[in-house]
N, C-alpha and C. Protein backbone atom coordinates (compact mmCIF):
# COMPACT_ATOMS: atom_id res chain seq x y z
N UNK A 1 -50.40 56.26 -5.73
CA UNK A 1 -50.57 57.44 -6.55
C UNK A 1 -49.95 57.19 -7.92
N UNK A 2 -50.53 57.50 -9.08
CA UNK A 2 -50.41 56.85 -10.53
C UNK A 2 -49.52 58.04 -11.20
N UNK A 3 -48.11 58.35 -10.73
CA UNK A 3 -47.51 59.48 -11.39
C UNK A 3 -47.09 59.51 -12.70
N UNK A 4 -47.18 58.06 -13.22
CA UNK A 4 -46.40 58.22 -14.88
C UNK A 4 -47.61 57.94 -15.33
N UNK A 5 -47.49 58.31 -16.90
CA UNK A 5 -48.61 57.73 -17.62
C UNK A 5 -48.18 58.01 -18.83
N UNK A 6 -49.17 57.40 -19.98
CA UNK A 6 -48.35 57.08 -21.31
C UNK A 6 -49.91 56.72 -22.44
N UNK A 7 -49.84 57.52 -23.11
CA UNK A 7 -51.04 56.91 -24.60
C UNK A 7 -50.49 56.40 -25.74
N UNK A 8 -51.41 55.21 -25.77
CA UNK A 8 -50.64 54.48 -27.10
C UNK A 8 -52.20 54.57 -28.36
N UNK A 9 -52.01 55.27 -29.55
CA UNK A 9 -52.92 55.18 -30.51
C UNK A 9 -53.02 54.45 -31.30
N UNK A 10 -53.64 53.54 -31.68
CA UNK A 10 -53.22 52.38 -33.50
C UNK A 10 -54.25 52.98 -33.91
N UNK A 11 -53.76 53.38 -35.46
CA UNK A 11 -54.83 53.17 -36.69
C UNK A 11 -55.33 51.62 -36.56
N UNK A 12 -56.59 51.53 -36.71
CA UNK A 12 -57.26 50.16 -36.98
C UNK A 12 -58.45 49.77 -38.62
N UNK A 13 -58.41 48.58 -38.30
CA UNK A 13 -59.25 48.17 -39.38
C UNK A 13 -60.94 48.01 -38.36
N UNK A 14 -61.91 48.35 -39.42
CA UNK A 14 -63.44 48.32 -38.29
C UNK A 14 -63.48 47.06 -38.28
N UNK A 15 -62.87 45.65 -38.44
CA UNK A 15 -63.43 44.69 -37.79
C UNK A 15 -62.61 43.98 -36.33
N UNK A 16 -61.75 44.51 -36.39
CA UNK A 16 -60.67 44.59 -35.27
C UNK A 16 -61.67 44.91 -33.78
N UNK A 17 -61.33 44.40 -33.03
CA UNK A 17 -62.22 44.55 -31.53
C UNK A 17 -61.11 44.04 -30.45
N UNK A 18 -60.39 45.66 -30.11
CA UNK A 18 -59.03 45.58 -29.02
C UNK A 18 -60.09 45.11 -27.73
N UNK A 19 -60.58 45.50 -27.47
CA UNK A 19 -61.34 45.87 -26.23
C UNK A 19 -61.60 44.49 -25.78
N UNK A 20 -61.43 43.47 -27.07
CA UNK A 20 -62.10 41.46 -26.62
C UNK A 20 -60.64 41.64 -26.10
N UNK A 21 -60.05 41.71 -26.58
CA UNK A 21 -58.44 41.31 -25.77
C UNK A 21 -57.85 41.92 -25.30
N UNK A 22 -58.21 43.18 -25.11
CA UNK A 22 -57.30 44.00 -23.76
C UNK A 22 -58.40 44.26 -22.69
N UNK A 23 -59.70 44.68 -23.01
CA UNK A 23 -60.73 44.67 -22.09
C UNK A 23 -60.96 46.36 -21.88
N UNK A 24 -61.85 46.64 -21.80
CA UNK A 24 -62.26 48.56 -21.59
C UNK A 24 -61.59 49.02 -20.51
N UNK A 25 -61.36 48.48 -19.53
CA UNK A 25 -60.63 48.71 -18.19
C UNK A 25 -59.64 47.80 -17.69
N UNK A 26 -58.59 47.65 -17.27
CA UNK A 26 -57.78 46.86 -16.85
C UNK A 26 -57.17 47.38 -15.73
N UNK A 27 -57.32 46.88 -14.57
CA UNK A 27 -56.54 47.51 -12.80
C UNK A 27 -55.79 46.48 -12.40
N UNK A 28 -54.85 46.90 -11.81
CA UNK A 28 -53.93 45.88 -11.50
C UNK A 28 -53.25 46.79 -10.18
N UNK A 29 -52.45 46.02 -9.45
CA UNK A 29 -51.64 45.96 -8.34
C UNK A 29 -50.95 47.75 -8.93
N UNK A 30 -49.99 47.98 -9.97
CA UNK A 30 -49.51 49.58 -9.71
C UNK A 30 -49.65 49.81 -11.05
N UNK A 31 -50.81 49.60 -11.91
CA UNK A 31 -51.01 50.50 -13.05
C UNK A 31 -52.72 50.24 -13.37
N UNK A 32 -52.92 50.70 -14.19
CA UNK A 32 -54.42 50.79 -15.03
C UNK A 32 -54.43 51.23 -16.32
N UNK A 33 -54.95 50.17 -17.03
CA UNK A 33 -55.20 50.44 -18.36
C UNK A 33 -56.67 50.79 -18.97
N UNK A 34 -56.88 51.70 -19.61
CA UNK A 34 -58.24 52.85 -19.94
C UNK A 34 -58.29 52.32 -21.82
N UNK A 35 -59.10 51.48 -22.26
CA UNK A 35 -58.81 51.26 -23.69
C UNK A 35 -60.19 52.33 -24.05
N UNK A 36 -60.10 53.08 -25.47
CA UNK A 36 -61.30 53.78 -25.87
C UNK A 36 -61.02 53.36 -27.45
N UNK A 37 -62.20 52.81 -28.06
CA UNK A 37 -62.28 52.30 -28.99
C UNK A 37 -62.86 53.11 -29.99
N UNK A 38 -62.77 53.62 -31.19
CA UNK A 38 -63.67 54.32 -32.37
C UNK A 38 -63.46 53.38 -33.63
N UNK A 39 -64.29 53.77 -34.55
CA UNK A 39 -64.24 53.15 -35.72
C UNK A 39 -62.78 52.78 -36.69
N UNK A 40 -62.10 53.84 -36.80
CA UNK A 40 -60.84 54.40 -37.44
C UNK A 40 -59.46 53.77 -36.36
N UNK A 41 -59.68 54.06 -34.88
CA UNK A 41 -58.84 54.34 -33.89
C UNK A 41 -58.85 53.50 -32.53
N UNK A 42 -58.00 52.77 -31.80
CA UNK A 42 -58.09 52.45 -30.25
C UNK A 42 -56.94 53.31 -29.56
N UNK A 43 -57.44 54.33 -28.63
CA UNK A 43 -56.26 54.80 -27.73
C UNK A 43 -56.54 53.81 -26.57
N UNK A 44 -54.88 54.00 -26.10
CA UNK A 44 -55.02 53.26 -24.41
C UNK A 44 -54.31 54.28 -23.60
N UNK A 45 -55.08 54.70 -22.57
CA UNK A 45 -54.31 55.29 -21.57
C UNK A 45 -54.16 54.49 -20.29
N UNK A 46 -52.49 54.90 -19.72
CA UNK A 46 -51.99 53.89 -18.91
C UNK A 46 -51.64 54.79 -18.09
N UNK A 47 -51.65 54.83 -16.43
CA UNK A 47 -51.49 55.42 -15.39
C UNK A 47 -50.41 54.20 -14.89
N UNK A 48 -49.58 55.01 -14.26
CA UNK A 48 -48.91 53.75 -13.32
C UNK A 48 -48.14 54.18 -11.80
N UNK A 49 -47.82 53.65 -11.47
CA UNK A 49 -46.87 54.25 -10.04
C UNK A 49 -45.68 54.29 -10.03
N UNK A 50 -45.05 53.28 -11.13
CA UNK A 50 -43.91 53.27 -11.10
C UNK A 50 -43.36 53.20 -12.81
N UNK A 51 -41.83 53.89 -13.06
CA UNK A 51 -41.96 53.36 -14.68
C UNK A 51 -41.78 51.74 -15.12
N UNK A 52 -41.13 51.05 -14.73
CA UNK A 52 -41.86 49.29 -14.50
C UNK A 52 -42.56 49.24 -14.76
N UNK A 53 -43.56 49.50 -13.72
CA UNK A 53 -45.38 49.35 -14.36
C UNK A 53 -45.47 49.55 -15.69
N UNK A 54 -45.16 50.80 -15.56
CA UNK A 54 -45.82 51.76 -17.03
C UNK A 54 -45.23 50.90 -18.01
N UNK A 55 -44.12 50.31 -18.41
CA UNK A 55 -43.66 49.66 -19.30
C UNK A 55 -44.25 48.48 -19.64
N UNK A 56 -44.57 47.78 -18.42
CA UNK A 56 -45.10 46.62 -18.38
C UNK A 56 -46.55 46.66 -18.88
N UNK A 57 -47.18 46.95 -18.36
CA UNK A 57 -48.52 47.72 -19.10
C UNK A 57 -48.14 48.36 -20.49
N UNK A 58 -47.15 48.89 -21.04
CA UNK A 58 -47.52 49.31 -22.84
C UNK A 58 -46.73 48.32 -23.22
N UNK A 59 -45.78 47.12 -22.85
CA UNK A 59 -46.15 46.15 -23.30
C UNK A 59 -46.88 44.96 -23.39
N UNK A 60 -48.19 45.26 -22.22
CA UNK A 60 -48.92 44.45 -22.44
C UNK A 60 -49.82 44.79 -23.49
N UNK A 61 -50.76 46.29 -23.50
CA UNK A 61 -51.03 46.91 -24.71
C UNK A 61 -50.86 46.44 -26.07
N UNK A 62 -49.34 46.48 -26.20
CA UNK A 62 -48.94 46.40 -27.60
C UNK A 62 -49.21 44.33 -28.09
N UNK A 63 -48.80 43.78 -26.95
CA UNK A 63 -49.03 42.51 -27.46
C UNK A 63 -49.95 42.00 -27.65
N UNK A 64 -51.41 42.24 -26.69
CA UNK A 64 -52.70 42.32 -26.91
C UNK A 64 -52.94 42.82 -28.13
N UNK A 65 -52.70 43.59 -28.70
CA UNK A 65 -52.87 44.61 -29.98
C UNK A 65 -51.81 43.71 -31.37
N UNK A 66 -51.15 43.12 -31.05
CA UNK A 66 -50.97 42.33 -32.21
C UNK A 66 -51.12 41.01 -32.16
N UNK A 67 -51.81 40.62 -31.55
CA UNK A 67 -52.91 39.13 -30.97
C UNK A 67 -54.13 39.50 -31.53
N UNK A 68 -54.76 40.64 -31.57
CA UNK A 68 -55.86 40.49 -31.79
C UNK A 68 -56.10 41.22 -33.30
N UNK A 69 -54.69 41.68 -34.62
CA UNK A 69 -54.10 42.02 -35.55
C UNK A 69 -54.19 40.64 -36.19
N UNK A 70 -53.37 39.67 -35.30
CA UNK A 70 -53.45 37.93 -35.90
C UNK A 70 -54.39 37.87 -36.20
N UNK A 71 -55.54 37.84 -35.18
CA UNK A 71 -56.44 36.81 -35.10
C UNK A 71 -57.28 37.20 -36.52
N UNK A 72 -57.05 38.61 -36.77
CA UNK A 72 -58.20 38.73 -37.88
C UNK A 72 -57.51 37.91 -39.05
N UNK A 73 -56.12 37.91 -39.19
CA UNK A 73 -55.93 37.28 -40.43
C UNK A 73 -55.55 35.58 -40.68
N UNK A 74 -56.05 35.23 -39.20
CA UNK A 74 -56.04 33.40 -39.35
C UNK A 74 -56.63 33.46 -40.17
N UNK A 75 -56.16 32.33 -40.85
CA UNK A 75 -57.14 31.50 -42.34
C UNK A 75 -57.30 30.11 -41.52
N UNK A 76 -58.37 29.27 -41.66
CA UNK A 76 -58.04 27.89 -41.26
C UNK A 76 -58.39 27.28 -42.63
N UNK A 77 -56.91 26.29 -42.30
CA UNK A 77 -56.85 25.37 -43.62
C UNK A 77 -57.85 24.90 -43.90
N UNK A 78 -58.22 24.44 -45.39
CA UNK A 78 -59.56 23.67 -45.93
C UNK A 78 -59.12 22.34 -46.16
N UNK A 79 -59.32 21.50 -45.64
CA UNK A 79 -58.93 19.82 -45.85
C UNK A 79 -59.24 19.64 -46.89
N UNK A 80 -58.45 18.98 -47.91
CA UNK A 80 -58.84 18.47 -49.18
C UNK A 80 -59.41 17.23 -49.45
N UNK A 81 -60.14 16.90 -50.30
CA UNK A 81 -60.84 16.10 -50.54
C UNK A 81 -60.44 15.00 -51.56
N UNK A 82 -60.36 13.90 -50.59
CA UNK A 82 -59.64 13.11 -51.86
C UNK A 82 -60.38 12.09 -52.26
N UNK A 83 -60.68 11.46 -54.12
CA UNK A 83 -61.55 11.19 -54.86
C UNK A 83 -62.00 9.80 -54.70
């Protein structure tokens, strides 16, 4: 039975896509993660059984969510060209 639970909101940029790296649904052994994605916004709602869980789950949330913050701003180096 999933008694705690917890929403986490980020403002986002529209080319950002939480959902590649956290996934629309996530179930696990004593929690579940619910991602809902909009243009502006990603909420995640997290159910859990225990507060452990629940923690463990909004920090998985949050690290997923600044993994996929990186990824938009990798640059890959341009090898230079020498004459």
């Amino acid at each position: 039975m999933k008694i705690y639970s917890a929403t986490i909101r980020i403002s986002k940029a529209a080319a950002i896509k939480y959902t590649d790296a956290i996934g629309p649904i996530s179930s696990y052994k004593r929690s579940e993660i619910k991602v809902v994605e909009t243009k502006n916004e990603m909420t995640a709602h997290i159910k859990a059984d225990d507060i452990t869980a629940l923690m463990a789950s909004s920090n998985y949330v949050m690290k997923a969510a600044k993994v996929a913050e990186a990824a938009l701003r990798v640059r890959i180096p341009q090898k230079k060209r020498s004459a």
